[in-house]
Protein backbone atom coordinates (compact mmCIF):
# COMPACT_ATOMS: atom_id res chain seq x y z
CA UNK A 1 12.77 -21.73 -4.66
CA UNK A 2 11.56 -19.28 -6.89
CA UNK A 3 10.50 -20.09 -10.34
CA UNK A 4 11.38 -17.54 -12.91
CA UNK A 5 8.56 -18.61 -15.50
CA UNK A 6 9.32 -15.35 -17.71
CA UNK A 7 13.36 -16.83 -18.50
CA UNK A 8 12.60 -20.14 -17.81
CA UNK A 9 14.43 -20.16 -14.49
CA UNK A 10 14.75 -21.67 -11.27
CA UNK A 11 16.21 -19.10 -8.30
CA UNK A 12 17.42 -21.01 -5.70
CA UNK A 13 17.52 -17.53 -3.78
CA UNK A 14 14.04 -16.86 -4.39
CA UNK A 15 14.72 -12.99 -5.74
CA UNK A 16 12.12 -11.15 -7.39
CA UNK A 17 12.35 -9.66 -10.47
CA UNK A 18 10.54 -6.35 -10.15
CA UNK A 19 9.97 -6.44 -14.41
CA UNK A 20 7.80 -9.55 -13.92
CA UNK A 21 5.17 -8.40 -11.47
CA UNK A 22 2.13 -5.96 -12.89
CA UNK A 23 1.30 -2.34 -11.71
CA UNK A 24 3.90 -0.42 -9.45
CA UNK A 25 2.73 -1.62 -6.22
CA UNK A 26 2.73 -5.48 -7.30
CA UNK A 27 6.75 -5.17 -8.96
CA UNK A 28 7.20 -2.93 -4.86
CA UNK A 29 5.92 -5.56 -2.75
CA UNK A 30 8.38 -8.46 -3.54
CA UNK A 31 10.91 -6.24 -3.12
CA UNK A 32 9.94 -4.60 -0.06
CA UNK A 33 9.43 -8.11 1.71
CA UNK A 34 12.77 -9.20 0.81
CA UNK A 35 14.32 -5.97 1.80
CA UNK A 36 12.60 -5.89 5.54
CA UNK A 37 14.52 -9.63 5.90
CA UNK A 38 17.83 -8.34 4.41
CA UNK A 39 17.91 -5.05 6.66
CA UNK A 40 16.64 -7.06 9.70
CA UNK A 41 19.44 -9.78 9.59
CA UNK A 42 22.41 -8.86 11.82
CA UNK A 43 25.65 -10.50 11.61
CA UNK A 44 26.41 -11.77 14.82
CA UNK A 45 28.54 -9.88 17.64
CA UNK A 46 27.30 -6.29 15.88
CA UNK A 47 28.04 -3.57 17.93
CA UNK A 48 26.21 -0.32 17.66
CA UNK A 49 26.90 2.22 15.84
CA UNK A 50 25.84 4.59 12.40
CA UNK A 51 26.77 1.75 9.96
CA UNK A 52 28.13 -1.94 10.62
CA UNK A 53 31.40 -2.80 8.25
CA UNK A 54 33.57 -5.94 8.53
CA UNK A 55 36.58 -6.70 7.10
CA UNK A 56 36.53 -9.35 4.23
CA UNK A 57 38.35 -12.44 5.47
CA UNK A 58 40.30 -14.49 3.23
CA UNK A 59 37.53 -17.03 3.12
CA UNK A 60 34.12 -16.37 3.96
CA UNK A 61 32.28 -18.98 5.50
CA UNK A 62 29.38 -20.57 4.13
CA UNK A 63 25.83 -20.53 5.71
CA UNK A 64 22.94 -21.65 5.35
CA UNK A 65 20.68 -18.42 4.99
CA UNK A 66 20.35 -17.31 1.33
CA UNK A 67 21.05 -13.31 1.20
CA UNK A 68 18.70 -10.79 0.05
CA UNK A 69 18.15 -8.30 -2.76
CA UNK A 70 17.24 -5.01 -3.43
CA UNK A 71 17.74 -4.22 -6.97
CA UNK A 72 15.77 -1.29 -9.17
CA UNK A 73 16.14 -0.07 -12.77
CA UNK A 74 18.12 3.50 -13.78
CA UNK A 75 19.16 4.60 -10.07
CA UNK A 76 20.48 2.78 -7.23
CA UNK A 77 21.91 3.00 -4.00
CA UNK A 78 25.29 2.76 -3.40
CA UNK A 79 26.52 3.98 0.37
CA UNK A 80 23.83 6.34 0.84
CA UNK A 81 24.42 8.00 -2.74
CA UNK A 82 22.12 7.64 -5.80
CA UNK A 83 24.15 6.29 -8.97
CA UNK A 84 23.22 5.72 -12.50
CA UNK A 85 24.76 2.78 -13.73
CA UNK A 86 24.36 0.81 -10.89
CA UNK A 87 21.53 -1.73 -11.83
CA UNK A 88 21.33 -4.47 -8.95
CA UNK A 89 22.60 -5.01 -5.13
CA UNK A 90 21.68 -7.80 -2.88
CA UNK A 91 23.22 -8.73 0.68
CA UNK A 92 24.54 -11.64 1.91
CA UNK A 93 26.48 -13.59 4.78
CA UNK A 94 27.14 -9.80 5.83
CA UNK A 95 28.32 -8.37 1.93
CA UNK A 96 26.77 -6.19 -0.08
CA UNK A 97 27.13 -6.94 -3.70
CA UNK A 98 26.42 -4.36 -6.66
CA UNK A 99 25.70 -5.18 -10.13
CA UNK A 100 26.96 -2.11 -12.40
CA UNK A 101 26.33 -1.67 -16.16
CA UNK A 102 24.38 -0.34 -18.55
CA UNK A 103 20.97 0.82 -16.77
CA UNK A 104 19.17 2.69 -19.84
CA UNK A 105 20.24 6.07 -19.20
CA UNK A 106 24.46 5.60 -18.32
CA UNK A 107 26.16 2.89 -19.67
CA UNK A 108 28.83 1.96 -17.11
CA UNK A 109 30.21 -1.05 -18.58
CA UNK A 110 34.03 -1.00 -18.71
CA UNK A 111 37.26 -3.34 -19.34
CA UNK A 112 38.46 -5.34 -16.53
CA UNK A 113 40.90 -2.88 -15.64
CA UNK A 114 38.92 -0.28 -15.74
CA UNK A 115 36.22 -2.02 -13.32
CA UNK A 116 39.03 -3.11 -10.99
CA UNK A 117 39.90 0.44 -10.82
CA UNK A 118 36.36 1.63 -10.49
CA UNK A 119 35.55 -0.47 -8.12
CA UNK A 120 38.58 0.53 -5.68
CA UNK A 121 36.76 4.20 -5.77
CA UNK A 122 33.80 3.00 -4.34
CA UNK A 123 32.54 2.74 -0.81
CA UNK A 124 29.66 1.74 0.99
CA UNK A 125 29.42 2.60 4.69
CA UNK A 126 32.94 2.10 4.86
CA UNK A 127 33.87 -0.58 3.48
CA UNK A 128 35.92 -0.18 0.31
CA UNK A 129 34.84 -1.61 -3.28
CA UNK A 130 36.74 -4.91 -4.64
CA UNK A 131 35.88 -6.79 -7.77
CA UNK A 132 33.84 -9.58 -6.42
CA UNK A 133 35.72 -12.85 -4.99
CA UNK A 134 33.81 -15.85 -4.93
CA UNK A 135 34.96 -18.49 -1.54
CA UNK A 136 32.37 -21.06 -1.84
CA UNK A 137 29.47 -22.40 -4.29
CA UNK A 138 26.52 -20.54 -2.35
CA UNK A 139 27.99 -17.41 -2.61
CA UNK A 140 28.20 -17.83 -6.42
CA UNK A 141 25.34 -18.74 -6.74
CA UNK A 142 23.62 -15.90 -4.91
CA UNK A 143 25.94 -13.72 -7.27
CA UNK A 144 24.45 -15.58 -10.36
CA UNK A 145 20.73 -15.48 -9.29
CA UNK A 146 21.74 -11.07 -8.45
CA UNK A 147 22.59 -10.98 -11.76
CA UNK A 148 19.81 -12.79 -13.02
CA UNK A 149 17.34 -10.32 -11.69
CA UNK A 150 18.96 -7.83 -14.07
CA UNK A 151 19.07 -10.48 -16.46
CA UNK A 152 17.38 -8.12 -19.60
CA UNK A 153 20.41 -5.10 -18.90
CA UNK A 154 23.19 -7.63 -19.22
CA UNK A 155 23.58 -7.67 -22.91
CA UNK A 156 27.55 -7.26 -24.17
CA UNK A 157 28.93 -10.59 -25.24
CA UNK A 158 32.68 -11.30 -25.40
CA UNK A 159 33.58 -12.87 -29.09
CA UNK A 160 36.50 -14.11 -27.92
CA UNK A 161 34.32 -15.97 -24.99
CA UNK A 162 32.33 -17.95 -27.84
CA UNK A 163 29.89 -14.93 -28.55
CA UNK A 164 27.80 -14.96 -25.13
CA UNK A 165 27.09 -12.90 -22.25
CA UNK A 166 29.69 -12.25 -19.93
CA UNK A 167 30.04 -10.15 -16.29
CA UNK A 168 33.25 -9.41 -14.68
CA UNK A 169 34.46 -11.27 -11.47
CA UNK A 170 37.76 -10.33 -9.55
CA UNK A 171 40.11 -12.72 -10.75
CA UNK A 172 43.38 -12.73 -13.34
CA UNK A 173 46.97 -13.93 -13.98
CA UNK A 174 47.92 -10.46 -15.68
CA UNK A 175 50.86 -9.91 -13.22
CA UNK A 176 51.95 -13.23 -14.42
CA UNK A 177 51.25 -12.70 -18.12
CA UNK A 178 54.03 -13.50 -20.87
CA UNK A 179 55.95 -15.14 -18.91
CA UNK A 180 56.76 -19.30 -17.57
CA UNK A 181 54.22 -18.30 -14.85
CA UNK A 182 51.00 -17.85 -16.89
CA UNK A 183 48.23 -19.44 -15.56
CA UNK A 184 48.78 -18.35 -11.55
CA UNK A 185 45.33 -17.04 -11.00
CA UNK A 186 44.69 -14.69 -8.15
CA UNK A 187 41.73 -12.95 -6.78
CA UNK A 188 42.07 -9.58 -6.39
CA UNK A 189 40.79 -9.25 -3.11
CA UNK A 190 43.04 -10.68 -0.95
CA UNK A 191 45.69 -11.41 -3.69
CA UNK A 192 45.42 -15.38 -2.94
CA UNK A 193 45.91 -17.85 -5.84
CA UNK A 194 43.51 -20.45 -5.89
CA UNK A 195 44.38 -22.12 -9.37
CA UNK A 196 46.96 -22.93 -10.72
CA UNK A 197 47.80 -23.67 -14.51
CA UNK A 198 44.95 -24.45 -17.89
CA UNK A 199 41.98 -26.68 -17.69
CA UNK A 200 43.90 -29.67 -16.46
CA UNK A 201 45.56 -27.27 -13.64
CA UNK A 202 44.74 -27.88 -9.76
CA UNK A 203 43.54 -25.54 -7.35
CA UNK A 204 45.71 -24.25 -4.52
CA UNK A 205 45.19 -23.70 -1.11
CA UNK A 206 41.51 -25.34 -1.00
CA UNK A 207 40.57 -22.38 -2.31
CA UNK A 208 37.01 -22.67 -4.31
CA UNK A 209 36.86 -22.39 -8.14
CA UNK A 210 34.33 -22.69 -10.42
CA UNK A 211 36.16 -22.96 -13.65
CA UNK A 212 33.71 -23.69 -16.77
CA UNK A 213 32.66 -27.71 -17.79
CA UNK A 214 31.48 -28.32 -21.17
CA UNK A 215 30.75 -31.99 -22.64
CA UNK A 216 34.33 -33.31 -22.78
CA UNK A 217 35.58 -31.86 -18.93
CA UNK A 218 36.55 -28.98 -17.85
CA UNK A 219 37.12 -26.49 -20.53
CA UNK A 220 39.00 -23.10 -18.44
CA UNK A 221 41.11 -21.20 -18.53
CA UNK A 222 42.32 -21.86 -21.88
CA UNK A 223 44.23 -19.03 -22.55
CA UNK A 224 42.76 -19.21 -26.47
CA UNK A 225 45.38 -16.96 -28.57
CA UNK A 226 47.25 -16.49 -25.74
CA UNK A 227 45.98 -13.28 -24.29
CA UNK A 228 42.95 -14.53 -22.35
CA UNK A 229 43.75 -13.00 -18.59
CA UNK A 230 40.85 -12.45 -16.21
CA UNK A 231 37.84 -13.82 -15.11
CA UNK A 232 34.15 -13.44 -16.18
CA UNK A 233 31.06 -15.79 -15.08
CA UNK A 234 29.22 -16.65 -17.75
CA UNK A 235 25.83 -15.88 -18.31
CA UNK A 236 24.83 -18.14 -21.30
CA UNK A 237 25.83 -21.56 -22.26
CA UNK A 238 28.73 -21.18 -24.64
CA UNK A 239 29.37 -21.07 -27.47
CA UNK A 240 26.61 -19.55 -28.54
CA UNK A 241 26.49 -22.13 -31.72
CA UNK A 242 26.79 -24.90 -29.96
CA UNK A 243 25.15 -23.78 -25.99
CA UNK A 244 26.81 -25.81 -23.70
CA UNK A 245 29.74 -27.52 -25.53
CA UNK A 246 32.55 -25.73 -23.45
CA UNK A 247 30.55 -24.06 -20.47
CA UNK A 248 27.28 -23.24 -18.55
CA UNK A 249 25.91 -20.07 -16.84
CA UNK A 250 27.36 -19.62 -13.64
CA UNK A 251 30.51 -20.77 -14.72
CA UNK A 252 33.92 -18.87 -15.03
CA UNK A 253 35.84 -18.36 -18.33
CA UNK A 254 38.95 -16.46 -18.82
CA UNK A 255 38.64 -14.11 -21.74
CA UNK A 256 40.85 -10.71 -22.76
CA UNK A 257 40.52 -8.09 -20.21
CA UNK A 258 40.02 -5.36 -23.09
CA UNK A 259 36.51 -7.14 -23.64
CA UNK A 260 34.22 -3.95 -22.13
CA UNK A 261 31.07 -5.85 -19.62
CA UNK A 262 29.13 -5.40 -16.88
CA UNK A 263 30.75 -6.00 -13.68
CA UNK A 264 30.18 -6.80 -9.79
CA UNK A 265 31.52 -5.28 -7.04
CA UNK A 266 31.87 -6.77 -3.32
CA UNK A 267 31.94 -4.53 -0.11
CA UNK A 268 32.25 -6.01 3.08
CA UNK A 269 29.02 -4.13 5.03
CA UNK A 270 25.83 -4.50 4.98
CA UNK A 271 23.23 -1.17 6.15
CA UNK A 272 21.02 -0.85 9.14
CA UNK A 273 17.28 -0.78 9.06
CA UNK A 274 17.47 3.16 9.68
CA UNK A 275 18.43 2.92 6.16
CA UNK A 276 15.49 1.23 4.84
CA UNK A 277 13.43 4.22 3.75
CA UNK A 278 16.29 5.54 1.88
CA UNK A 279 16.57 2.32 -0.02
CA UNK A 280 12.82 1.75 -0.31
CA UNK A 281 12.63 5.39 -1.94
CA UNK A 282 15.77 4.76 -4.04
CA UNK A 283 13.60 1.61 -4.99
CA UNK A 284 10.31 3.24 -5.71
CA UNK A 285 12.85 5.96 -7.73
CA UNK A 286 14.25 3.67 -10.27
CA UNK A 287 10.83 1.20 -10.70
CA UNK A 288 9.06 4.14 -12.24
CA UNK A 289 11.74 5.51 -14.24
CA UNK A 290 12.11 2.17 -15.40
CA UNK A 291 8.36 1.71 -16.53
CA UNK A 292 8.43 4.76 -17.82
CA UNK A 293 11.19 4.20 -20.27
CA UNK A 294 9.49 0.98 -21.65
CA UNK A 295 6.55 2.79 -22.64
């Protein structure tokens, strides 16, 4: 484990922040040492060819490697291309995730809707773009520890979500709003419910949840005023006047989808070490610009 000593952290994946190392070659190395293991790692049964893709199953399985990260500040790289707005992207179990928000120069932050849309434009070495789905609890936790590496850029709270920091995951019961079947929650990747009903509901299918806890049970979904419909993990305990009474970070609340956050995107692919001095320079890139900005 890592120990993030700047946010009072532990990092079970042991990810670097870049922000917390001095001079530009001690925030690169950290980096660059988790990047050669991330680009290295293969799936298994690869075949050869420009750039590896593999369709997202239904449910990933979980292993026992923690993924990687390769994150930088202002510019990133996103299927070869560089992108404002994207702030973060880490690999694992053969995904690439991407953190996209507000980076200091674009603001990217959008409604759910808008993300889910968004997201369905992207592409990275073929894969297509989903809102991320979350199978098992190490692959939300690598997602939580991704976004924790960005965790000074993730600022816009949801009031409706007890007034704390929020990022948008792939989940909702929109198509079943209004009506006797609120509370069938579906990812959007796949379009599998794995919960059914409020806080007291059950999950369906086996399928993994990680609805929030607070100091009386579990507290999610709720549905508060009736118009709470998709999915966002937590990134503070909430509320924010009384931290941990309903939830913790990590956890999932449902909140309205017009709140406008930070969001994560999930592509099934992961790049080839060819690709590593693109990355590295997108890297070096965005760490100045970065520096440069908090002077």
């Amino acid at each position: 484990m890592l120990s993030d000593t700047a946010n009072g952290r532990v990092n079970p994946f042991g990810l670097a922040a870049a922000t917390s190392s001095t001079g530009f070659w001690g925030a690169m190395l950290p980096l660059l040492g988790a990047l050669t293991v991330s680009l290295a790692a293969k799936p298994k049964n690869e075949e050869a060819s420009h750039m590896k893709t593999y369709p997202i199953p239904s449910r990933k399985p979980a292993v026992g490697l923690p993924g990687c990260v390769a994150f930088g500040f202002a510019v990133g790289i996103a299927g070869g291309q560089l992108h404002a707005g994207l702030i973060a992207s880490g690999q694992y179990n053969g995904h690439t995730y991407q953190v996209w928000g507000n980076d200091g120069l674009t603001n990217d932050e959008r409604d759910y809707l808008s993300a889910s849309a968004f997201a369905a434009t992207l592409n990275f070495a073929g894969a297509p773009g989903r809102l991320v789905r979350m199978d098992d609890f190490l692959e939300n936790s690598f997602v939580h520890a991704l976004l924790g590496s960005v965790d000074a850029l993730l600022t816009s709270t949801a009031a409706d979500g007890g007034g704390v920091r929020y990022v948008w995951i792939g989940a909702d019961d929109l198509d079943d709003a209004d009506t006797i079947n609120e509370g069938v929650w579906r990812w959007l990747n796949g379009g599998d419910q794995f919960w059914q009903g409020g806080p007291a509901g059950t999950p369906v299918g086996g399928l993994y949840n990680n609805w929030a806890f607070g100091r009386f049970g579990q507290s999610e979904p709720d549905d508060f005023n009736g118009n709470q419909d998709a999915a966002a993990m937590a990134l503070d305990a909430y509320p924010a006047l009384l931290p941990g009474l309903l939830g913790q970070p990590g956890q999932w609340n449902d909140i309205n989808h017009l709140n406008v956050l930070p969001f994560v995107v999930e592509f099934a692919a992961i790049p080839e070490p060819r690709h590593g001095a693109l990355v590295i320079a997108g890297l070096a890139l965005s760490g100045a610009l970065w520096r440069r900005l908090r002077r």
